[in-house]
Protein backbone atom coordinates (compact mmCIF):
# COMPACT_ATOMS: atom_id res chain seq x y z
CA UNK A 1 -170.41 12.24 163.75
CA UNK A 2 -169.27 8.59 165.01
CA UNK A 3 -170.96 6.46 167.90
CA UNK A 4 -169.45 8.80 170.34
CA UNK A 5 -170.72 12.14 168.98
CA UNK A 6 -174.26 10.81 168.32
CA UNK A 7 -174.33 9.81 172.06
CA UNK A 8 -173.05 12.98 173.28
CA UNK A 9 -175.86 14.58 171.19
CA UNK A 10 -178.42 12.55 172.79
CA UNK A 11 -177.43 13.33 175.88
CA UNK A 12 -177.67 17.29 175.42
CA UNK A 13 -180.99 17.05 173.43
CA UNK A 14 -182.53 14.93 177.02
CA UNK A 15 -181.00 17.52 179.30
CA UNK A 16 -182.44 20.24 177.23
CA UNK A 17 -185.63 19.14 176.75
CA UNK A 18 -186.18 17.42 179.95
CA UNK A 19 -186.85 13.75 178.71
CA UNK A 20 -185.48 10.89 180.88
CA UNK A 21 -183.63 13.84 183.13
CA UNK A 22 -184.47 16.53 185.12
CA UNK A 23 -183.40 19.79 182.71
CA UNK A 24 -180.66 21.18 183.25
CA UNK A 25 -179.67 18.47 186.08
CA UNK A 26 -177.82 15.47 184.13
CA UNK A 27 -179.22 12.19 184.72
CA UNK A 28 -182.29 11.15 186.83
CA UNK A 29 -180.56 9.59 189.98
CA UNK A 30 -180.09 6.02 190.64
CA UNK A 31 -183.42 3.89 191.48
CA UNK A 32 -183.35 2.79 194.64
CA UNK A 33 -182.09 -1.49 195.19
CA UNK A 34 -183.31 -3.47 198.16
CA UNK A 35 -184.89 -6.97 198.84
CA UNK A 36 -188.30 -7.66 199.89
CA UNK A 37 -189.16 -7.88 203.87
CA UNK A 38 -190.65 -10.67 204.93
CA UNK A 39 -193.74 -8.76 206.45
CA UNK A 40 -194.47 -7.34 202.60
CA UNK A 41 -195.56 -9.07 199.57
CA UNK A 42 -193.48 -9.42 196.72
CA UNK A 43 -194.47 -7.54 193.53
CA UNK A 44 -194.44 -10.41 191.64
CA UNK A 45 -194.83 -14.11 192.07
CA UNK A 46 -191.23 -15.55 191.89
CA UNK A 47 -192.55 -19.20 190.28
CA UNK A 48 -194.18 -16.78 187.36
CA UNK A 49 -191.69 -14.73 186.83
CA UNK A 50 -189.29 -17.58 185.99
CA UNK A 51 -192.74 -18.82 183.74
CA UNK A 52 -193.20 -15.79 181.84
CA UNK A 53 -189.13 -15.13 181.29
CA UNK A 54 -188.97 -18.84 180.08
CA UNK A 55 -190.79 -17.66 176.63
CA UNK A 56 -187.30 -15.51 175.80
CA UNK A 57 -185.28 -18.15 174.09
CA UNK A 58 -181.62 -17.60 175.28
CA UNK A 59 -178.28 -19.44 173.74
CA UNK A 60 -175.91 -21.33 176.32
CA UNK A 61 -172.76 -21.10 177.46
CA UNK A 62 -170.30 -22.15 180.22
CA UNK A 63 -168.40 -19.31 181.50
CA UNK A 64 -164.77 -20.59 182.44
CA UNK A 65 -161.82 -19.32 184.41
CA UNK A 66 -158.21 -20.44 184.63
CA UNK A 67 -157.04 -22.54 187.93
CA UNK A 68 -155.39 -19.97 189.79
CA UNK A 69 -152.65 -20.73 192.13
CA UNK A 70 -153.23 -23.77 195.00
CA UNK A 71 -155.96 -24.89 192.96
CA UNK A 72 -156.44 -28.39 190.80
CA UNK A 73 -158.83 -27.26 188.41
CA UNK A 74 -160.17 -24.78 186.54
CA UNK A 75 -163.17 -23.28 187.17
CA UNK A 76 -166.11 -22.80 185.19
CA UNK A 77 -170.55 -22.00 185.42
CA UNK A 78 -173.19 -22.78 183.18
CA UNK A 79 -174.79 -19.37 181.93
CA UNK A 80 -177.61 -18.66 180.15
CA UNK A 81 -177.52 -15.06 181.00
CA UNK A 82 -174.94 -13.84 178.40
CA UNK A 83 -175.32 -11.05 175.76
CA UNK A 84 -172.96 -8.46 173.67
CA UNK A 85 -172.66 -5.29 175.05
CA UNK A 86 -170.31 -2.77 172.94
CA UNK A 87 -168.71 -2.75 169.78
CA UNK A 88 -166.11 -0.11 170.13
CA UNK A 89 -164.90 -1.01 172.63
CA UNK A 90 -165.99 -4.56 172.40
CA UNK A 91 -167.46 -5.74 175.56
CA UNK A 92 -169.78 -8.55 176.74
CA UNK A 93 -171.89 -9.01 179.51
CA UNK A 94 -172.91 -12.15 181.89
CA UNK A 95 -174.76 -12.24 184.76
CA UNK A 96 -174.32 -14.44 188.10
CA UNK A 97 -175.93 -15.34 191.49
CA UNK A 98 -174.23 -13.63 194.24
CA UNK A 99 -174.57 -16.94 195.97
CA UNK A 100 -172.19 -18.69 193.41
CA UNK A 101 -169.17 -20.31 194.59
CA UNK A 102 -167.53 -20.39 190.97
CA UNK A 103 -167.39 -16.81 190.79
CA UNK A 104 -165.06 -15.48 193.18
CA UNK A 105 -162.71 -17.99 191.65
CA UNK A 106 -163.13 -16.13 188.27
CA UNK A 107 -163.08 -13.15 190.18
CA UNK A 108 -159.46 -13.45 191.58
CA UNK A 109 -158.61 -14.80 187.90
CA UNK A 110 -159.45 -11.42 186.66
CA UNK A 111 -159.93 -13.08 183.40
CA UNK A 112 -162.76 -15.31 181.56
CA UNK A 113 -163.76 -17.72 178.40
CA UNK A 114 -167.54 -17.71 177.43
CA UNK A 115 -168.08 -20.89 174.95
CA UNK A 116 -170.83 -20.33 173.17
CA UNK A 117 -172.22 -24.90 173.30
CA UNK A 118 -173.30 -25.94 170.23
CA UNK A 119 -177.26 -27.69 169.96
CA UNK A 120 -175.28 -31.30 171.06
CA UNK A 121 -173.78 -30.18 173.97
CA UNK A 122 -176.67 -30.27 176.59
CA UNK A 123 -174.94 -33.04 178.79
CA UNK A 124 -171.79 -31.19 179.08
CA UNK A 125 -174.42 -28.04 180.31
CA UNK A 126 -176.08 -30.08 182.82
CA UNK A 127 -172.28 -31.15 184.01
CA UNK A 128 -171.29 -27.41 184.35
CA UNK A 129 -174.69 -26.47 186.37
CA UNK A 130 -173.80 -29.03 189.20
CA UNK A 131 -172.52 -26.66 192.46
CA UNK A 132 -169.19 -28.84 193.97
CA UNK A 133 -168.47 -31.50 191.75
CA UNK A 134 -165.26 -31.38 189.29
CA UNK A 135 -166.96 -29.68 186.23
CA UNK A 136 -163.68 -30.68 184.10
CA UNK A 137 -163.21 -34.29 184.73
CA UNK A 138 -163.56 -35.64 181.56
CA UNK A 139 -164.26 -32.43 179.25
CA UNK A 140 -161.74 -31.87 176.75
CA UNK A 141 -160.27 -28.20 176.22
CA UNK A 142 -157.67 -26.04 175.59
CA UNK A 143 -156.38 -22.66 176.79
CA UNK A 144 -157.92 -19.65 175.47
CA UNK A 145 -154.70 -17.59 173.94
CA UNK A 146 -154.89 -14.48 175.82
CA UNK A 147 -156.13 -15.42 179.13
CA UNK A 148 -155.73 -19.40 179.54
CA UNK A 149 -159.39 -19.91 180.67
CA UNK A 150 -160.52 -23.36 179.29
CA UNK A 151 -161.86 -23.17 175.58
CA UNK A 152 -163.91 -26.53 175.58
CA UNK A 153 -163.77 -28.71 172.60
CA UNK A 154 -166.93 -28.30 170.20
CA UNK A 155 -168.37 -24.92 171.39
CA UNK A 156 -169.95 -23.47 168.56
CA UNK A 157 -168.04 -20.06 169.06
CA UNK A 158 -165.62 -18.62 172.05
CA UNK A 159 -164.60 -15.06 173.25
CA UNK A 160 -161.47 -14.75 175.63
CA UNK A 161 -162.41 -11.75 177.81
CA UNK A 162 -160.89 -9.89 180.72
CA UNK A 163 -162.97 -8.27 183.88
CA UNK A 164 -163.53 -4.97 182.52
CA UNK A 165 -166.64 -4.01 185.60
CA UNK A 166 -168.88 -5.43 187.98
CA UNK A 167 -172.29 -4.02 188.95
CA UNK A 168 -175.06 -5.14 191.37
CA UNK A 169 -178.22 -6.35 190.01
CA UNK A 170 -180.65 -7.76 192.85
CA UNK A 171 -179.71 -11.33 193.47
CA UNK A 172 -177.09 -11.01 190.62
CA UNK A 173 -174.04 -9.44 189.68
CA UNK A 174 -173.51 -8.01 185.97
CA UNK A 175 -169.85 -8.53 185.00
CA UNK A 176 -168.73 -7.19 181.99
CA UNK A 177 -166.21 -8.33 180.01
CA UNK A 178 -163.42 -6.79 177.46
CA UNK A 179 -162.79 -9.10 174.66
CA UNK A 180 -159.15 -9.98 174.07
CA UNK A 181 -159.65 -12.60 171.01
CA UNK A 182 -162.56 -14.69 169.66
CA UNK A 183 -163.52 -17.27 167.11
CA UNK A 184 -166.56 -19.10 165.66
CA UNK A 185 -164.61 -22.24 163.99
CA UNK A 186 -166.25 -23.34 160.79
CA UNK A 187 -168.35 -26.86 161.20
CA UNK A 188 -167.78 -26.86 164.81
CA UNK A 189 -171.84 -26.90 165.15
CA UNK A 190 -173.34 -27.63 162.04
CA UNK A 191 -177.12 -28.37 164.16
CA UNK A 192 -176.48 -24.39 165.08
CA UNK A 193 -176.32 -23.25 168.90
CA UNK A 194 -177.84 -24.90 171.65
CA UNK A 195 -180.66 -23.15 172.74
CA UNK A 196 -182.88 -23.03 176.20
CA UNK A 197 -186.46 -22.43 175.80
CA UNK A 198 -189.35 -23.14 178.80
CA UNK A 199 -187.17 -25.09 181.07
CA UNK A 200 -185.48 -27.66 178.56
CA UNK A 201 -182.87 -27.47 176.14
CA UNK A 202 -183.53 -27.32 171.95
CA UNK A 203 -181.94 -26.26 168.58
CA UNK A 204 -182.56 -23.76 166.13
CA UNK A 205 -184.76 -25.34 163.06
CA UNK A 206 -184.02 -24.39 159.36
């Protein structure tokens, strides 16, 4: 049946019985988005939600951009919130503050490099979280083939993507990526990825 038949399938078996839609009615519709007023309280504390999520180990990377036209540098964001998405076709996912300055420079770019650090590269994550300063002074890279976006020296692994969507999510934005080329060179990172766990940076142990 292939990946797109079995979805297709699902979907008529939920409309027909009724399960995650109303029957007969397609999908159930959108939930509704909004921020909190300041005369209500917030469902959930904001200090333990960031406690509780900080239990999910997530890998690191720095999301880069090429230097678009005018501009002296590339650009490029510390991310944490990265995943795969699709395999056919392949797409990836990252998410980013609204409030971030670095993204409507990838934004115009259209395009993107996520390098996946390897478990040494903490200090060059710390650089790339720092709002205003020149990220690349100093960091040693090399365009991406497809798309030119910075492909730092080291990562552990590297996919050259182009902006394929962007959805709201609260606070955030989900952009999702197509993947134009990637690579996981052999011995770049033989201590594994780098990994962020409750607030600090650590490795993967055999």
């Amino acid at each position: 049946m292939g990946h797109a038949g079995a979805a297709a399938a699902a979907v008529r078996h939920l409309r027909r019985t009724g399960t995650g839609a109303h029957p007969g009615a397609g999908p159930l519709p959108r939930p509704e988005l909004r921020c909190v007023r300041d005369d209500e309280r917030a469902p959930v504390d904001q200090a333990e939600f960031r406690r509780v999520l900080g239990c999910f180990p997530t890998g690191v990377t720095v999301v880069t951009a090429p230097a678009a036209a005018g501009e002296s540098s590339p650009a490029g964001f510390a991310c944490q919130s990265f995943s795969s998405l699709s395999l056919d076709p392949p797409l990836v996912v990252f998410m980013v503050a609204r409030t971030s300055t670095t993204w409507p420079r990838i934004a115009r770019a259209g395009v993107f490099c996520v390098n996946v650090l390897s478990a040494d590269q903490g200090p060059l994550c710390r650089a790339f979280a720092v709002s205003g300063a020149d990220k690349f002074a100093g960091v040693r890279y090399e365009p991406s083939p497809v798309s030119g976006a910075p492909r730092l020296t080291g990562a552990a692994a590297w996919l050259d993507c182009a902006i394929h969507a962007v959805h709201t999510g609260g606070d955030h934005l989900i952009v999702v990526g197509r993947v134009t080329a990637l690579a996981a060179p052999p011995g770049t990172s033989p201590d594994g990825p780098l990994v962020f766990h409750r607030g600090g940076f650590t490795a993967l142990r055999p």
